[in-house]
N, C-alpha and C. Protein backbone atom coordinates (compact mmCIF):
# COMPACT_ATOMS: atom_id res chain seq x y z
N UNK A 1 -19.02 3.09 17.04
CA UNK A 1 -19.39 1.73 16.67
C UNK A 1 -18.70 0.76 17.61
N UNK A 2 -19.49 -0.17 18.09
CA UNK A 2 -18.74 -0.96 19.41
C UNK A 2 -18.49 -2.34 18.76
N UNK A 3 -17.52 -3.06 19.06
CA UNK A 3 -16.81 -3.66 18.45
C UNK A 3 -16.55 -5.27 19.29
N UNK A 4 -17.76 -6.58 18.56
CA UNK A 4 -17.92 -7.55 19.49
C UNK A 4 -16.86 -7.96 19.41
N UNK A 5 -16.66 -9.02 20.61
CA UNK A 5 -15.34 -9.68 21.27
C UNK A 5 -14.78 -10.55 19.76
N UNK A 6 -15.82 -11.56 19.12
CA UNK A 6 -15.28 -12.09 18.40
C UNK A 6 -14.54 -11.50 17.21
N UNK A 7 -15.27 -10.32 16.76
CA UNK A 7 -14.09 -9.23 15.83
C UNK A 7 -13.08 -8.82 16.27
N UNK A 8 -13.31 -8.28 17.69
CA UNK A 8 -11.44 -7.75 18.08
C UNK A 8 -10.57 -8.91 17.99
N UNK A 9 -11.16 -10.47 18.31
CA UNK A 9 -10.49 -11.53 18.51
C UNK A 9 -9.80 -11.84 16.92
N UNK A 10 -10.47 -11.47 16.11
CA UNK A 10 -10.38 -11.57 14.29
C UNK A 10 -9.11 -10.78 13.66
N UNK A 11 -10.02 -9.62 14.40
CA UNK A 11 -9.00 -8.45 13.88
C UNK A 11 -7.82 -8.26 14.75
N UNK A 12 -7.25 -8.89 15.57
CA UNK A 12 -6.08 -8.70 16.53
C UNK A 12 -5.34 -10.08 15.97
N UNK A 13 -5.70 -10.97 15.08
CA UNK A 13 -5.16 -12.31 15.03
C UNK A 13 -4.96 -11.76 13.31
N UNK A 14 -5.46 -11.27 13.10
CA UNK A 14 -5.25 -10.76 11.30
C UNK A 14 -3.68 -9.81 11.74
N UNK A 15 -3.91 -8.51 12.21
CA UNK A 15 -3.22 -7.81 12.71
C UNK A 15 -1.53 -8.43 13.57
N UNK A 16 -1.69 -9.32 14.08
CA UNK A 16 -0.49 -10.48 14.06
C UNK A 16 0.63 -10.61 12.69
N UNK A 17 -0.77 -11.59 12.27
CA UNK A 17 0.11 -12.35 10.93
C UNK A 17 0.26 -10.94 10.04
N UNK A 18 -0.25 -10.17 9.83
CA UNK A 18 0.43 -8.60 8.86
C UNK A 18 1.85 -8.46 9.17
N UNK A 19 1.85 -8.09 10.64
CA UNK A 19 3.28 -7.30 11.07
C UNK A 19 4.10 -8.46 10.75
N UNK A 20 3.64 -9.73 11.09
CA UNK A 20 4.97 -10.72 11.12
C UNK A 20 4.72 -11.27 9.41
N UNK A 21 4.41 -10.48 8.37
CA UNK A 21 4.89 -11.26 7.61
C UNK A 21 4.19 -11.97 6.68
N UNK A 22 3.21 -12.73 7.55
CA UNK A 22 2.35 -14.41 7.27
C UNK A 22 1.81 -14.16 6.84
N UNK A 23 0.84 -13.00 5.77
CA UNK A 23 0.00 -13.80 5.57
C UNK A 23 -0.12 -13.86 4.15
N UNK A 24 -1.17 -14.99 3.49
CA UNK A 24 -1.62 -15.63 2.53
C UNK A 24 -1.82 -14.66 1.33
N UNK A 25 -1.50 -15.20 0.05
CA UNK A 25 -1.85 -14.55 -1.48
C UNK A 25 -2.55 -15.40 -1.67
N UNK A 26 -4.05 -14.13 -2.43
CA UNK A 26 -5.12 -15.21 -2.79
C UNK A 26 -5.00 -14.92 -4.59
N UNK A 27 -3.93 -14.60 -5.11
CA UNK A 27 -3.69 -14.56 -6.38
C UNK A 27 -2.59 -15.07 -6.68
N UNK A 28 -1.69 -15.66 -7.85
CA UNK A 28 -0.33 -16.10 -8.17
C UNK A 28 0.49 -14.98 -8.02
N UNK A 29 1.75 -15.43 -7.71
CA UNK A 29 2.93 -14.34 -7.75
C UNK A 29 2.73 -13.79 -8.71
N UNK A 30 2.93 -12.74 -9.26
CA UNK A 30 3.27 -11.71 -11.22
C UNK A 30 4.49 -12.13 -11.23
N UNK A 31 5.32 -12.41 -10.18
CA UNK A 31 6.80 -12.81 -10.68
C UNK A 31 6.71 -14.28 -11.67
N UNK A 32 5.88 -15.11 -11.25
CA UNK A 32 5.64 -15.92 -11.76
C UNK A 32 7.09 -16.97 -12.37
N UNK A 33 7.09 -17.01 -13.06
CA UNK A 33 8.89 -17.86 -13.75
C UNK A 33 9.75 -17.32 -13.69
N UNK A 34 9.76 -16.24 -13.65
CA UNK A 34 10.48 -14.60 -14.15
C UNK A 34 11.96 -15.40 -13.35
N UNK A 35 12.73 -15.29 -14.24
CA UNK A 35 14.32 -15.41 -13.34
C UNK A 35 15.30 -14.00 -13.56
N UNK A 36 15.28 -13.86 -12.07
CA UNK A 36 16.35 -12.91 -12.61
C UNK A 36 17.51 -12.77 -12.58
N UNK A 37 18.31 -12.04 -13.69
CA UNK A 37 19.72 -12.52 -13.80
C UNK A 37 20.21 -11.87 -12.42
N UNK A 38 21.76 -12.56 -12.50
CA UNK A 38 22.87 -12.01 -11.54
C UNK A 38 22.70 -10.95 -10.72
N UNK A 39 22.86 -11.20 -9.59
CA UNK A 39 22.96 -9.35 -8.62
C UNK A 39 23.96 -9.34 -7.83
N UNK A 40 24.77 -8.20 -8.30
CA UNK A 40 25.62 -8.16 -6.96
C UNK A 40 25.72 -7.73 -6.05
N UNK A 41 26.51 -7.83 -4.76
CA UNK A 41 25.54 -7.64 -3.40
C UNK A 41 25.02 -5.96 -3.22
N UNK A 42 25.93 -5.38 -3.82
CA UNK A 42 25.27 -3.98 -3.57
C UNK A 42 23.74 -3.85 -3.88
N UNK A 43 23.58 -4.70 -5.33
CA UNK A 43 22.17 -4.65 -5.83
C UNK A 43 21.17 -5.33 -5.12
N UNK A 44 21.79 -6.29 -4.87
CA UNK A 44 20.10 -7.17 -4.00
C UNK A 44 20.30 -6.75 -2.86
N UNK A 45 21.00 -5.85 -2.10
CA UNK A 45 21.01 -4.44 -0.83
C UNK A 45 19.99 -3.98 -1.50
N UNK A 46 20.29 -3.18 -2.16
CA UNK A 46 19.52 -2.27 -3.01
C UNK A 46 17.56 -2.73 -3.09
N UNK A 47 18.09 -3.68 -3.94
CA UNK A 47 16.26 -4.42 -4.22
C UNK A 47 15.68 -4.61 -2.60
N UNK A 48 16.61 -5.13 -1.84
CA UNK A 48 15.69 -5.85 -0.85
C UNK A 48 15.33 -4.61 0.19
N UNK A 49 16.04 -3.30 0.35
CA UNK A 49 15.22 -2.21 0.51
C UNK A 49 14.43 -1.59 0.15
N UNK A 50 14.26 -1.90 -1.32
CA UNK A 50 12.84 -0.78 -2.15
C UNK A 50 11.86 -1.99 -1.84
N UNK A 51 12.21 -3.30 -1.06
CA UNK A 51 11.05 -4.42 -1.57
C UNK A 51 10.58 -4.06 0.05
N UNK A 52 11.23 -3.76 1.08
CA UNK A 52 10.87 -3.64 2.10
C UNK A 52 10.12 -2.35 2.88
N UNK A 53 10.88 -1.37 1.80
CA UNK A 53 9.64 -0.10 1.76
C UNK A 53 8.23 -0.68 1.43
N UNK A 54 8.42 -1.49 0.19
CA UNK A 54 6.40 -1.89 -0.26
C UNK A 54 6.09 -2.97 0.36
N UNK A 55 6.80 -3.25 1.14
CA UNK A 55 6.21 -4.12 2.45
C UNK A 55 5.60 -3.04 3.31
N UNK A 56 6.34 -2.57 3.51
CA UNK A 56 5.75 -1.86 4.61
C UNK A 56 4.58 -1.12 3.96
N UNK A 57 4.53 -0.80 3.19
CA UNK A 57 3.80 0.38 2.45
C UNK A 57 2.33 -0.56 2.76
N UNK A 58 2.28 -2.35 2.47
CA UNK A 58 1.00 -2.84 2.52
C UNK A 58 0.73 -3.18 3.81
N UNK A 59 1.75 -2.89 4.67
CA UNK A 59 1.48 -3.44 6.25
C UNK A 59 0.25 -1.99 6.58
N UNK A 60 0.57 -1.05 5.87
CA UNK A 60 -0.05 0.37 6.33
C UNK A 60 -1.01 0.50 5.56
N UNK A 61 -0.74 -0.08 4.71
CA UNK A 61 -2.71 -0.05 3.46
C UNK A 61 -3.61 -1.22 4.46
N UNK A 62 -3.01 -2.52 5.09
CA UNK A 62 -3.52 -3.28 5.27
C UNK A 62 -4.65 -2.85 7.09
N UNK A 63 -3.62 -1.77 7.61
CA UNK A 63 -4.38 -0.96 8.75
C UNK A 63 -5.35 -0.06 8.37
N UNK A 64 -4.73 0.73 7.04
CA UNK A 64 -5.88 1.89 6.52
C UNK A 64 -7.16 0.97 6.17
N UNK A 65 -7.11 0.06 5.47
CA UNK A 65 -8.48 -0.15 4.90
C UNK A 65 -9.14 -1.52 5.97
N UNK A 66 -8.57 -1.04 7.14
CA UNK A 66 -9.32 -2.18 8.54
C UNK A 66 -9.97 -1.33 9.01
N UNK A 67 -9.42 -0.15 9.17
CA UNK A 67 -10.31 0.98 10.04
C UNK A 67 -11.07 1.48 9.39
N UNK A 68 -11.04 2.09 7.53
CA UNK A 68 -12.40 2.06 7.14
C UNK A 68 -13.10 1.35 6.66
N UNK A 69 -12.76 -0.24 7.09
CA UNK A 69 -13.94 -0.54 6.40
C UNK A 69 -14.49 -0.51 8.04
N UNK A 70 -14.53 -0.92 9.10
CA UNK A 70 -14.78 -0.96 10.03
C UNK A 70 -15.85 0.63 10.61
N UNK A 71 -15.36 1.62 9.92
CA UNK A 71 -15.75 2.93 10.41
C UNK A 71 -16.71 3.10 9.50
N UNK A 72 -16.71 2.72 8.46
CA UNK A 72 -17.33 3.15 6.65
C UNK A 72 -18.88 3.44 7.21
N UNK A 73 -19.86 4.29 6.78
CA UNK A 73 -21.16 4.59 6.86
C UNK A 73 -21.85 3.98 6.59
N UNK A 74 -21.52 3.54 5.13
CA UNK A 74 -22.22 2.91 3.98
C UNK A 74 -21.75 1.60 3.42
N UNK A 75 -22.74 0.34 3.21
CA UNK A 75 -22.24 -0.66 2.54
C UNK A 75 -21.71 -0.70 2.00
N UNK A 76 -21.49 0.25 0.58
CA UNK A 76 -20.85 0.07 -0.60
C UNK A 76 -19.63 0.89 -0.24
N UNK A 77 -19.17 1.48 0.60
CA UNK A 77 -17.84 2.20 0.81
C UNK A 77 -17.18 0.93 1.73
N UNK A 78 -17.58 0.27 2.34
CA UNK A 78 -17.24 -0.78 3.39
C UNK A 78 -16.91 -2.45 2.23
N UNK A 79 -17.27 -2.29 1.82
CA UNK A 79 -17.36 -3.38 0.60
C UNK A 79 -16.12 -3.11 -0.44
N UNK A 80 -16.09 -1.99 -0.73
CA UNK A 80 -15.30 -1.51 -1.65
C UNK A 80 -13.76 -1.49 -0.76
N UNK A 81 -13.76 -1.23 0.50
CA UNK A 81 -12.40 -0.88 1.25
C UNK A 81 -12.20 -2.93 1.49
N UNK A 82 -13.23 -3.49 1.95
CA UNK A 82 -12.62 -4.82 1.94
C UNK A 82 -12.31 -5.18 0.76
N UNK A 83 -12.51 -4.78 -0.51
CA UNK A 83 -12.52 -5.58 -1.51
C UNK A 83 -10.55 -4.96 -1.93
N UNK A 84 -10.58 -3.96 -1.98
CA UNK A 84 -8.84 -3.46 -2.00
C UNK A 84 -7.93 -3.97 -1.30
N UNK A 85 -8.33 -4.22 0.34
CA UNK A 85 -7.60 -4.84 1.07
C UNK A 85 -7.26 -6.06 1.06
N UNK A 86 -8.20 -7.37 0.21
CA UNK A 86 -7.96 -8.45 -0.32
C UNK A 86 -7.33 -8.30 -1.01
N UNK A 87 -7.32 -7.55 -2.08
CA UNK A 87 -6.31 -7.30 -2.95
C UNK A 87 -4.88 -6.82 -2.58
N UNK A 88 -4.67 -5.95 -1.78
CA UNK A 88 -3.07 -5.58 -1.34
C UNK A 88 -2.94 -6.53 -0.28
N UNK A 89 -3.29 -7.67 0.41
CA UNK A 89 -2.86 -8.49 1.19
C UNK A 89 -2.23 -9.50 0.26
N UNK A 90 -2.76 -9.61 -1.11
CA UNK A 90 -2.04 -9.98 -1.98
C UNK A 90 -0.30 -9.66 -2.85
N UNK A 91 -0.31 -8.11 -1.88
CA UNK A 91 0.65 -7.18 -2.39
C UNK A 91 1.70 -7.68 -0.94
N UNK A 92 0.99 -7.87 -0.22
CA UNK A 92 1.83 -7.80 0.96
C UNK A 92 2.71 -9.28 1.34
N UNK A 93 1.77 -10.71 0.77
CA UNK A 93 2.75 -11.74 0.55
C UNK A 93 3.65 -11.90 -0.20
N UNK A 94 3.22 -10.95 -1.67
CA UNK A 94 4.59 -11.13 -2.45
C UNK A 94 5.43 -10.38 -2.23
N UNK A 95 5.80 -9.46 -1.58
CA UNK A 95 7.13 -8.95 -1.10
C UNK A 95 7.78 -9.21 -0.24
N UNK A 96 6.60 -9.94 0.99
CA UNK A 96 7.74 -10.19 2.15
C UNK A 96 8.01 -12.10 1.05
N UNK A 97 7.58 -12.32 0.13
CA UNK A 97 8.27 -13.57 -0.56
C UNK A 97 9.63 -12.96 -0.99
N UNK A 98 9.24 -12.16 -1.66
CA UNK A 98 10.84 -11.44 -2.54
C UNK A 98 12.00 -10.87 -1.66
N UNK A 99 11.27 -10.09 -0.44
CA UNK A 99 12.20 -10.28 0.37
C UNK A 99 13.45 -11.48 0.56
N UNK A 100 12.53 -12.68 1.08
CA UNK A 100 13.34 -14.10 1.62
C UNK A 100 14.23 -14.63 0.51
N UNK A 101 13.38 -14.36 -0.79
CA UNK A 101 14.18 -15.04 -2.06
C UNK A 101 16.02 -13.88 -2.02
N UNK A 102 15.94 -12.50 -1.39
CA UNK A 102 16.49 -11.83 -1.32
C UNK A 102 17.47 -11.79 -0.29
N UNK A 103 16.83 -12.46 0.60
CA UNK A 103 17.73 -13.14 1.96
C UNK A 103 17.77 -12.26 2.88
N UNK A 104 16.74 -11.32 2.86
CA UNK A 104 16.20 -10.12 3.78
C UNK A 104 15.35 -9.91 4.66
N UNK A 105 14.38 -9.31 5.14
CA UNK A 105 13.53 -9.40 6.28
C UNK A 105 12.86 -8.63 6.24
N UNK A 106 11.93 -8.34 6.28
CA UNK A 106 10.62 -7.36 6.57
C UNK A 106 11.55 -6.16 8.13
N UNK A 107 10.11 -4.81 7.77
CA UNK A 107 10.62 -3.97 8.79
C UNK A 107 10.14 -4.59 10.66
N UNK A 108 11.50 -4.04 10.78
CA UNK A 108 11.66 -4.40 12.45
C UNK A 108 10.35 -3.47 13.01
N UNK A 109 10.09 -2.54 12.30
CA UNK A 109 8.99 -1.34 12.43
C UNK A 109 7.82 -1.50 12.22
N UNK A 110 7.20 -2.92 12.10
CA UNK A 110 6.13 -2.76 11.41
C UNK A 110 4.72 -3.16 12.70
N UNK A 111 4.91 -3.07 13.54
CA UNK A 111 4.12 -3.32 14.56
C UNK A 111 3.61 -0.93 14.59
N UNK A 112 4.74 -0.45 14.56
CA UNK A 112 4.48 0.97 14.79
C UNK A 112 3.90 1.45 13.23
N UNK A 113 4.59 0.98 12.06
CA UNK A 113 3.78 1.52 11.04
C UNK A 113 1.64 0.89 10.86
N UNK A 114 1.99 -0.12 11.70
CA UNK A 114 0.54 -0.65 11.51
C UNK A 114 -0.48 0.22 12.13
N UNK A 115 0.13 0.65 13.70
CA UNK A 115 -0.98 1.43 14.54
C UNK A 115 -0.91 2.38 14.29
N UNK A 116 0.24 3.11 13.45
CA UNK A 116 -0.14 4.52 13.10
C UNK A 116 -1.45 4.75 12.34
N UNK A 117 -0.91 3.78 10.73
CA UNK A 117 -1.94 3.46 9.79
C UNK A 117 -3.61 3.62 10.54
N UNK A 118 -3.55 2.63 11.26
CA UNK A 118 -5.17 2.19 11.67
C UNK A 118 -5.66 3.28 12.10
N UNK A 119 -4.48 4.56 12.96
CA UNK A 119 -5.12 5.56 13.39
C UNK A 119 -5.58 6.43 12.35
N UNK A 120 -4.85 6.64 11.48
CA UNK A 120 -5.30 7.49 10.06
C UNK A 120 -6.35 7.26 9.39
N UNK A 121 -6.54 5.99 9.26
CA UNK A 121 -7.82 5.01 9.16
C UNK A 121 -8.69 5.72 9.64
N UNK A 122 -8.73 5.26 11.16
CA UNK A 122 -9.95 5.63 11.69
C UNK A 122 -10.54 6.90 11.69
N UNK A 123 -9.32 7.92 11.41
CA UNK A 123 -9.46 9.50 11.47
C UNK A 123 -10.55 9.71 10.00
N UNK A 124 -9.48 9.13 9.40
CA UNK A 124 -10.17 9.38 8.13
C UNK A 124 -11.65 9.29 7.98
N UNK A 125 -12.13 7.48 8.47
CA UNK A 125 -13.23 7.19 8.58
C UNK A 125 -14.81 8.07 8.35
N UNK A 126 -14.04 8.49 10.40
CA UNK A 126 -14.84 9.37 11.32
C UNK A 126 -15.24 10.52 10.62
N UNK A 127 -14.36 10.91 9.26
CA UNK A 127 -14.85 11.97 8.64
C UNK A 127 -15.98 12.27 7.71
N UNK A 128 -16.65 10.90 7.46
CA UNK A 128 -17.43 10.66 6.56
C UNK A 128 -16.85 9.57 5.03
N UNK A 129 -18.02 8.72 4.54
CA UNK A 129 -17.35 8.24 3.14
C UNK A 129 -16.76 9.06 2.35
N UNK A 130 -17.26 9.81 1.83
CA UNK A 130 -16.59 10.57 1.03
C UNK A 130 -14.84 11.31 1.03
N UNK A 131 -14.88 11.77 2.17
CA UNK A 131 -13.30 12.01 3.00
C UNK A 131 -12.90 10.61 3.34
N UNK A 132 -13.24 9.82 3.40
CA UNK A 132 -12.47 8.46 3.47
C UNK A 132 -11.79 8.21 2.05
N UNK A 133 -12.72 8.32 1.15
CA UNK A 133 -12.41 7.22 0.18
C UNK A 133 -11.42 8.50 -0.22
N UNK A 134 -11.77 9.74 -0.26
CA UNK A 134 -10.76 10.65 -1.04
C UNK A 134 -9.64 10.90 -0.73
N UNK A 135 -9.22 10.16 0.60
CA UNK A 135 -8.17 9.90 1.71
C UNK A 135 -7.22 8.63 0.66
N UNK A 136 -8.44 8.19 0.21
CA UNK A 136 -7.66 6.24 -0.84
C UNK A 136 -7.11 7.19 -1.64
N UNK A 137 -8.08 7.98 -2.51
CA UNK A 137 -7.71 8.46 -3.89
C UNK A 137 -6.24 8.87 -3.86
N UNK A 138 -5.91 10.41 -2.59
CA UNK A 138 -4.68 10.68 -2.41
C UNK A 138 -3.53 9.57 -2.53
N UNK A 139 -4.00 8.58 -1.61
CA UNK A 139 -3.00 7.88 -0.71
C UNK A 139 -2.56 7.05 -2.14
N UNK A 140 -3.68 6.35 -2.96
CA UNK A 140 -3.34 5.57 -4.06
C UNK A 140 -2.59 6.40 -5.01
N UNK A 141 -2.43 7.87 -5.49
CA UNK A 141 -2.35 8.71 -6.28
C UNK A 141 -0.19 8.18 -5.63
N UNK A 142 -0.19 8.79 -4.95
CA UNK A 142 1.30 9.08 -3.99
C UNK A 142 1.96 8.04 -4.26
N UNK A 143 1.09 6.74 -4.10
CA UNK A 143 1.55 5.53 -3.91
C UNK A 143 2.26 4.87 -5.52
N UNK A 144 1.56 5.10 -6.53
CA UNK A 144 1.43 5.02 -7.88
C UNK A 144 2.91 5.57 -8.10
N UNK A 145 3.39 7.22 -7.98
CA UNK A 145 3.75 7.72 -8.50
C UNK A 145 5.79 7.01 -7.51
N UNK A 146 5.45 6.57 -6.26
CA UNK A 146 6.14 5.95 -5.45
C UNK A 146 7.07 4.77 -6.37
N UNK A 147 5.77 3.66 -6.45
CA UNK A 147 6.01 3.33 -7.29
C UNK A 147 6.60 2.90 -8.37
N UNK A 148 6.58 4.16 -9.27
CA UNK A 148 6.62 4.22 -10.51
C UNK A 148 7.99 4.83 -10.25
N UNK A 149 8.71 5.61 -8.93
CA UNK A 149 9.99 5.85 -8.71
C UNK A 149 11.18 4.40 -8.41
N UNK A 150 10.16 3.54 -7.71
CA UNK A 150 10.77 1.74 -7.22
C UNK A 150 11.36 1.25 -8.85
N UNK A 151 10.51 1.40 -9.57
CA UNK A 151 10.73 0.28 -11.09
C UNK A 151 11.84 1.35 -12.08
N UNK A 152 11.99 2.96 -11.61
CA UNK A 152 13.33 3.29 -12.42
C UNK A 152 14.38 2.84 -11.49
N UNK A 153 14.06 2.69 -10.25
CA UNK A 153 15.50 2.18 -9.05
C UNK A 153 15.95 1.09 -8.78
N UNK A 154 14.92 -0.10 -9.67
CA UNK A 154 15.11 -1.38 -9.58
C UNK A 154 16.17 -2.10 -10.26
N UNK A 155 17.58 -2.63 -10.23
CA UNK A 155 18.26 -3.13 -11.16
C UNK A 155 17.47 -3.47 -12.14
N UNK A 156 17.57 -3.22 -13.50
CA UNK A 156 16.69 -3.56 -14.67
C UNK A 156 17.15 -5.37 -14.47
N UNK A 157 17.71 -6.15 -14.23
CA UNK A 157 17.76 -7.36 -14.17
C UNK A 157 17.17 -8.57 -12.90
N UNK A 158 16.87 -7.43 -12.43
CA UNK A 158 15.64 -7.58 -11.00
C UNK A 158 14.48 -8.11 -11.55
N UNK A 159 14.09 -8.86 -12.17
CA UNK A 159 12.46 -9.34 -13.20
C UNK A 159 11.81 -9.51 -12.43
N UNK A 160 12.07 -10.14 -11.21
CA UNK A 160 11.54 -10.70 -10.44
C UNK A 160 10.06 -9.52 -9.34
N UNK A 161 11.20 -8.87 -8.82
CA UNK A 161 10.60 -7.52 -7.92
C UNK A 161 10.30 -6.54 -8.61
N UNK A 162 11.02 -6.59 -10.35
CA UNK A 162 9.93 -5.49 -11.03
C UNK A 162 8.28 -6.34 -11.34
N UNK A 163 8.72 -7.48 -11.24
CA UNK A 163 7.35 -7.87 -11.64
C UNK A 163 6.17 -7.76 -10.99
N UNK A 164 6.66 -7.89 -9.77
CA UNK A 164 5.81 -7.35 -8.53
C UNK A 164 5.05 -5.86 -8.03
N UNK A 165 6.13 -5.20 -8.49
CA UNK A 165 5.58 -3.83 -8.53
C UNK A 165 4.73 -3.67 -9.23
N UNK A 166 5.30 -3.94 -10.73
CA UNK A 166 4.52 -3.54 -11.84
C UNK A 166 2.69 -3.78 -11.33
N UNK A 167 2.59 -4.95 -10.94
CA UNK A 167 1.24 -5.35 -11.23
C UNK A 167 0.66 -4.60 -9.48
N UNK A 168 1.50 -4.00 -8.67
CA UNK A 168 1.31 -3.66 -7.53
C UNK A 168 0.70 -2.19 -7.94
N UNK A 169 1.40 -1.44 -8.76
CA UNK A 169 0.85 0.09 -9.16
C UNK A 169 -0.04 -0.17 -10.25
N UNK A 170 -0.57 -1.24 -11.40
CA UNK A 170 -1.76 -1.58 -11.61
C UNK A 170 -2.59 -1.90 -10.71
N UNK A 171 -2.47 -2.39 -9.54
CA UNK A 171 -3.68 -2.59 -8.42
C UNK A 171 -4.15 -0.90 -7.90
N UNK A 172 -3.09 -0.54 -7.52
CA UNK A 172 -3.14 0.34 -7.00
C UNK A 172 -3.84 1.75 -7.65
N UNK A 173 -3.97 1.65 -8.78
CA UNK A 173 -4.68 2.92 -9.74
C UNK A 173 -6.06 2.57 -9.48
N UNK A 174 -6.26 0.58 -9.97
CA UNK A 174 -7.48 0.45 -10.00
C UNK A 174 -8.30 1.08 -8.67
N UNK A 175 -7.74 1.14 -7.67
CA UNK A 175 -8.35 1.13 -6.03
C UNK A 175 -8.56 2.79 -6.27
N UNK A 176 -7.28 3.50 -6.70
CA UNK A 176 -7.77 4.44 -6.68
C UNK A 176 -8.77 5.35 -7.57
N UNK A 177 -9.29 5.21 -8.77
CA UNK A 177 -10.09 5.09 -9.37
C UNK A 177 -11.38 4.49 -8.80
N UNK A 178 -11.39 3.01 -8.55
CA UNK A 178 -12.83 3.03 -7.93
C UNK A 178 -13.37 3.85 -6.87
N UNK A 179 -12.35 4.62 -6.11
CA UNK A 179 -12.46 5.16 -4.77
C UNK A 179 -13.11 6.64 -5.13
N UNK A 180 -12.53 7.30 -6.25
CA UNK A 180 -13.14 8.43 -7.05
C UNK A 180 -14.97 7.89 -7.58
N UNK A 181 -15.14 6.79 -8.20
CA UNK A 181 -16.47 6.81 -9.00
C UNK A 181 -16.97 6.72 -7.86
N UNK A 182 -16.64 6.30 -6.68
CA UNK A 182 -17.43 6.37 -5.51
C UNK A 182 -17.92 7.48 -4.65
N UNK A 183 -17.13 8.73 -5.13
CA UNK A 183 -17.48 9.70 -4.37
C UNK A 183 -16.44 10.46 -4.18
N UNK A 184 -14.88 10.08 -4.29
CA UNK A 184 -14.21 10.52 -3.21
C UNK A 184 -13.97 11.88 -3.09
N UNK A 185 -13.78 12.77 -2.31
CA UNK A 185 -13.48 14.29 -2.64
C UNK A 185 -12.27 14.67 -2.81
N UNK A 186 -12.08 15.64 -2.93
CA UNK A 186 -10.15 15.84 -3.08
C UNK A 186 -9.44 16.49 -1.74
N UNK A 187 -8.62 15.87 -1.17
CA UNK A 187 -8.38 16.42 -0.04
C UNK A 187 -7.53 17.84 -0.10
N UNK A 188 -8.03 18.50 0.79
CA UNK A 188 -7.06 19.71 0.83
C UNK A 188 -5.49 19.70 0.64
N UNK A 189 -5.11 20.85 0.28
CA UNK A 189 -3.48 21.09 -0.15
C UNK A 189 -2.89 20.21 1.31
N UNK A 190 -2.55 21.04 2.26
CA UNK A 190 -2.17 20.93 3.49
C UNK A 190 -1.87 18.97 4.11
N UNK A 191 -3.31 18.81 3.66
CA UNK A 191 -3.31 17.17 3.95
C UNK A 191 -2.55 16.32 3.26
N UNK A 192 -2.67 17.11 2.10
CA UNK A 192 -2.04 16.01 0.80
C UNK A 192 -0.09 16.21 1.06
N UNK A 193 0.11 17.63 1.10
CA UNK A 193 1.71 17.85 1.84
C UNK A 193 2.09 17.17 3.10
N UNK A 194 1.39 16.71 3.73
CA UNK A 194 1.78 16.10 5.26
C UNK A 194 1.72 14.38 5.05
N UNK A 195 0.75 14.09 3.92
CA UNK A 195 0.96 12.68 3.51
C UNK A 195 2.20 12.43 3.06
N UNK A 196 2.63 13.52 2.22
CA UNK A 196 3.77 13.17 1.65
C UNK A 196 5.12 12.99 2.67
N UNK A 197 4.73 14.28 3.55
CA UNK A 197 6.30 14.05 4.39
C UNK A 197 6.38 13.24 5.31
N UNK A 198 4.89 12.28 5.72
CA UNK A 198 5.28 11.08 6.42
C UNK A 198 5.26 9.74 5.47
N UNK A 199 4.61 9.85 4.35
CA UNK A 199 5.52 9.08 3.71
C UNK A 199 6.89 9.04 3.71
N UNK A 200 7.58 10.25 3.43
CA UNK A 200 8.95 10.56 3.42
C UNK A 200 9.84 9.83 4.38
N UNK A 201 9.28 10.32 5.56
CA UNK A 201 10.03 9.35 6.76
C UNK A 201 10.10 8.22 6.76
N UNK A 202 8.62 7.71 6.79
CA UNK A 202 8.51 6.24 6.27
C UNK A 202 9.14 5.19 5.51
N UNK A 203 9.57 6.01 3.99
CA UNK A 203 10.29 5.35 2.96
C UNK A 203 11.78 4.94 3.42
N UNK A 204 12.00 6.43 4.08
CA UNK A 204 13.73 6.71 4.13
C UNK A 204 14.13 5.80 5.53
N UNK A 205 13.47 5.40 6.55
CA UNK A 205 13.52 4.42 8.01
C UNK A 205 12.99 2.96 7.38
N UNK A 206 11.99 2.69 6.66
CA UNK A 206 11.58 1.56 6.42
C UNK A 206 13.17 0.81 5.32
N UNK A 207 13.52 1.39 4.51
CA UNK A 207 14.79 1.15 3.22
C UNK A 207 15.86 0.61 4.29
N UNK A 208 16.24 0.78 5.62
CA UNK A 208 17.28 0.16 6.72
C UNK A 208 16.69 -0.58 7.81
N UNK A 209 15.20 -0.23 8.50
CA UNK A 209 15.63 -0.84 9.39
C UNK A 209 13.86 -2.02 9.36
């Protein structure tokens, strides 16, 4: 699929504001009023690394679902990947917010987690809808359960960045769920073990640097 000047010009100026940070929530914070009590510095160390893992985590959803929607076969698989990615670009302002409220910074890494992403993307793509979307299902499945590890590691007085999550692994089921009624297939053992151990890396380099 060849790719006119004014899209690369789109998608290279989107691809900018991701890595650095910028861009826009088209929904309210979930933190919303939420104050949270006292942290001491070990703890908001603490928070502002699990907040900078799910930064990163949407800098790399925000490449996965560029390349399929871009690659996608079918309208409704292409529709469905933009429609998630609006949604976690929503995931991706409120953390690098919670970050700053945290007095922290997004990953120095995120220019390399982006082009990896897009490549997986596109791999995925190239494989057909169905191996795409069942590529979401995994990836949302991992991500959920990720997650759902952030909100037992979160100072319980953290309201703020649990609040964020919380409604981040409700997004995140929904995507993966629609990605199943759509077709998705189940990816092999092998694939699903190698997601995990570059997640692994990912989590454990993104939490410092």
């Amino acid at each position: 699929m060849k790719m006119s000047l004014d899209h690369f010009i789109s998608t290279f100026d989107k691809s900018l504001r991701i890595v650095a940070g910028v861009a826009p929530a088209h929904r309210p914070n979930p933190a919303g009023k939420a104050v949270s009590g006292q942290l001491s510095d070990e703890e908001r160390r603490h928070s502002a690394g699990l907040m900078r893992v799910n930064h990163v985590g949407e800098v790399c959803a925000q490449a996965l679902y560029e390349a399929q929607s871009y690659f996608a076969r079918s309208d409704v698989a292409r529709q469905q990947f933009k429609l998630a990615g609006a949604e976690e670009m929503d995931h991706l302002a409120w953390t690098a917010e919670r970050l700053k409220e945290l007095g922290s910074r997004t990953s120095l890494l995120n220019p390399l987690w982006y082009a990896g992403a897009f490549a997986m993307g596109a791999i995925a793509a190239n494989l057909g809808d169905a191996n795409s979307l069942g590529f979401v299902v995994e990836t949302e499945k991992q991500v959920e359960a990720h997650l759902n590890h952030h909100l037992a590691e979160l100072p319980e007085q953290d309201l703020r960045s649990r609040a964020i999550v919380a409604q981040m692994r409700d997004d995140e089921i929904a995507h993966g769920a629609a990605a199943h009624d759509l077709g998705g297939t189940e990816m092999p053992q092998p694939i699903k073990v190698g997601m995990q151990l570059i997640s692994k890396v990912m989590t454990k380099t993104a939490y410092y640097i």
